[in-house]
Protein backbone atom coordinates (compact mmCIF):
# COMPACT_ATOMS: atom_id res chain seq x y z
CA UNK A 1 0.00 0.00 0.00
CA UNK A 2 1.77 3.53 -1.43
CA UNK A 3 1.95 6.28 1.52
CA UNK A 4 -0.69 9.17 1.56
CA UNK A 5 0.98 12.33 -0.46
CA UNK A 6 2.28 15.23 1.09
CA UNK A 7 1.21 17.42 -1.86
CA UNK A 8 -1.05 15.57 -3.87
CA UNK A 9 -1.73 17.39 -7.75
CA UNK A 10 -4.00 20.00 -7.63
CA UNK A 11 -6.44 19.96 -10.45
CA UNK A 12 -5.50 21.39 -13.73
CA UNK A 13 -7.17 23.90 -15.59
CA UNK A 14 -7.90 23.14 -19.38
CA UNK A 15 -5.54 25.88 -20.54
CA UNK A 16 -2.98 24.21 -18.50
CA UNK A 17 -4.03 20.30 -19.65
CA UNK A 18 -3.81 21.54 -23.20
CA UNK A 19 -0.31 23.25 -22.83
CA UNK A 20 1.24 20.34 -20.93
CA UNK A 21 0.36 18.18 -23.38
CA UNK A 22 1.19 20.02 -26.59
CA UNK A 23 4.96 20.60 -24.67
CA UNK A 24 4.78 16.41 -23.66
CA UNK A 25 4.77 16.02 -27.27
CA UNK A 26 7.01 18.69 -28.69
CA UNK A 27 10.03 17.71 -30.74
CA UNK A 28 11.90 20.88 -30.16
CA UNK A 29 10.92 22.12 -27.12
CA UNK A 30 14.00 21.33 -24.18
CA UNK A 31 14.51 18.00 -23.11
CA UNK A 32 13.77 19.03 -19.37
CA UNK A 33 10.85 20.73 -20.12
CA UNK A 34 9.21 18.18 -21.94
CA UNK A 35 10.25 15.10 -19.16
CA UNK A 36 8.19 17.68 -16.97
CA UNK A 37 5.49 17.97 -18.82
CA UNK A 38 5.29 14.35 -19.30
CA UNK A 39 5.87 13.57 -15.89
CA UNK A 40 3.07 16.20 -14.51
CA UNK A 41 0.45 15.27 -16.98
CA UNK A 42 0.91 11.00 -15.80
CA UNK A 43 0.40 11.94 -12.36
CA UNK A 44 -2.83 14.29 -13.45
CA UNK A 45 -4.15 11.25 -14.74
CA UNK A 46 -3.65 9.59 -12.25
CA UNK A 47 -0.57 7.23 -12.04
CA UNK A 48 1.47 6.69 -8.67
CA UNK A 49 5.06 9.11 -8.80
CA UNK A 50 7.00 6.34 -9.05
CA UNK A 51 5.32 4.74 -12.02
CA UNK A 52 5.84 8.63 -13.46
CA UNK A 53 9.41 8.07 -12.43
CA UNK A 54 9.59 5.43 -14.54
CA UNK A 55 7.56 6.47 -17.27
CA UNK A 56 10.22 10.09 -17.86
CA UNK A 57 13.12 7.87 -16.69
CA UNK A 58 14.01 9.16 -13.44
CA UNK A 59 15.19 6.40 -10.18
CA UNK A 60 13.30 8.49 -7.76
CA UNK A 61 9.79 9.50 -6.87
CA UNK A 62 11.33 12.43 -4.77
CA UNK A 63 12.23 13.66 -7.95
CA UNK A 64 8.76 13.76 -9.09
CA UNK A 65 6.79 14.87 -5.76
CA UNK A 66 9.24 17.76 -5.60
CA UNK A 67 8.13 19.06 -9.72
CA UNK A 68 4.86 18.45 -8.50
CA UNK A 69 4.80 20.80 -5.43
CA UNK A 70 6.46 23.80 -7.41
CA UNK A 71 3.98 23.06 -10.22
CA UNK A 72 1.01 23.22 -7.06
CA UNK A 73 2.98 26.67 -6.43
CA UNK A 74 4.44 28.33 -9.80
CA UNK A 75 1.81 27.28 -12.60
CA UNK A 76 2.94 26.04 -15.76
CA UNK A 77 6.20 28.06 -14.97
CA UNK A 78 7.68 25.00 -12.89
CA UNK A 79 8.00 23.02 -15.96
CA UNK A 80 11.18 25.39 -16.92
CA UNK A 81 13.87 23.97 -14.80
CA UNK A 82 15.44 26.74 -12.15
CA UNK A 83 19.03 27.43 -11.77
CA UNK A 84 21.47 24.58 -12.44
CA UNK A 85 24.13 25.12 -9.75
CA UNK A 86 27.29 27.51 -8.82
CA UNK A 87 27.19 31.00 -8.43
CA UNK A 88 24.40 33.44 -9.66
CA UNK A 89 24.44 36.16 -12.34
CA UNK A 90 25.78 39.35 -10.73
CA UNK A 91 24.93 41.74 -13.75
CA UNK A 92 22.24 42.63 -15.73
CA UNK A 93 22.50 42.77 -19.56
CA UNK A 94 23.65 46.34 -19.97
CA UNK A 95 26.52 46.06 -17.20
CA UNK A 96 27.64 42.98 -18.95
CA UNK A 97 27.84 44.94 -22.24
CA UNK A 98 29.43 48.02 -20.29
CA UNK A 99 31.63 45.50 -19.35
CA UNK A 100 32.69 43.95 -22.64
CA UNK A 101 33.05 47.04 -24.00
C-alpha cells in the first residue's frame, strides 16, 4: 500500500491540460521541459510518482513529488527547470555589455 501524499496534484485547468500536453509532445521544445510535462500530466491522470518516475526515466519519486509541489505553487512556470548550480548572475545585460566594452 503507497503512503498518503504530502502534496497531492492539484487539479489542472484546461488551458494548462492543453499546454502540458502540446509541450509532452514537442520535438523541439527542451529536453527538461518536456520530461516535466510528461511527468506532470501521468500523475494528473492519475498514475502513482514512481510509475511517473519510470515512465520520464528518473530512479526516484522524490524527484517527481518535488516538480509536483512547485507546479502546485508556480503554474505552468515549474516546468522550466530553475538554476542549475554555482554562483548566480551578478549583472544585468547592460553592465555585462558596459563590461565587454
Amino acid at each position: 500500500m503507497s503512503r498518503r501524499r504530502k502534496d497531492p496534484l492539484r487539479p489542472l485547468t484546461a488551458d494548462e491540460r492543453q499546454e502540458l500536453t502540446r509541450l509532452s509532445r514537442s520535438l523541439s521544445a527542451p529536453a527538461a521541459h518536456v520530461e516535466r510535462a510528461r511527468a506532470l500530466l501521468a500523475i494528473a491522470e492519475g498514475a502513482s510518482y514512481t510509475a511517473a518516475a519510470h515512465q520520464v526515466g528518473r530512479r526516484h519519486n522524490e524527484t517527481i513529488s518535488a516538480w509536483v509541489s512547485r507546479f502546485n505553487r508556480d503554474g505552468l512556470a515549474a516546468v522550466r527547470p530553475g538554476h542549475g548550480g554555482g554562483p548566480r548572475i551578478r549583472y544585468g545585460a547592460d553592465a555585462q555589455q558596459r563590461i565587454l566594452a
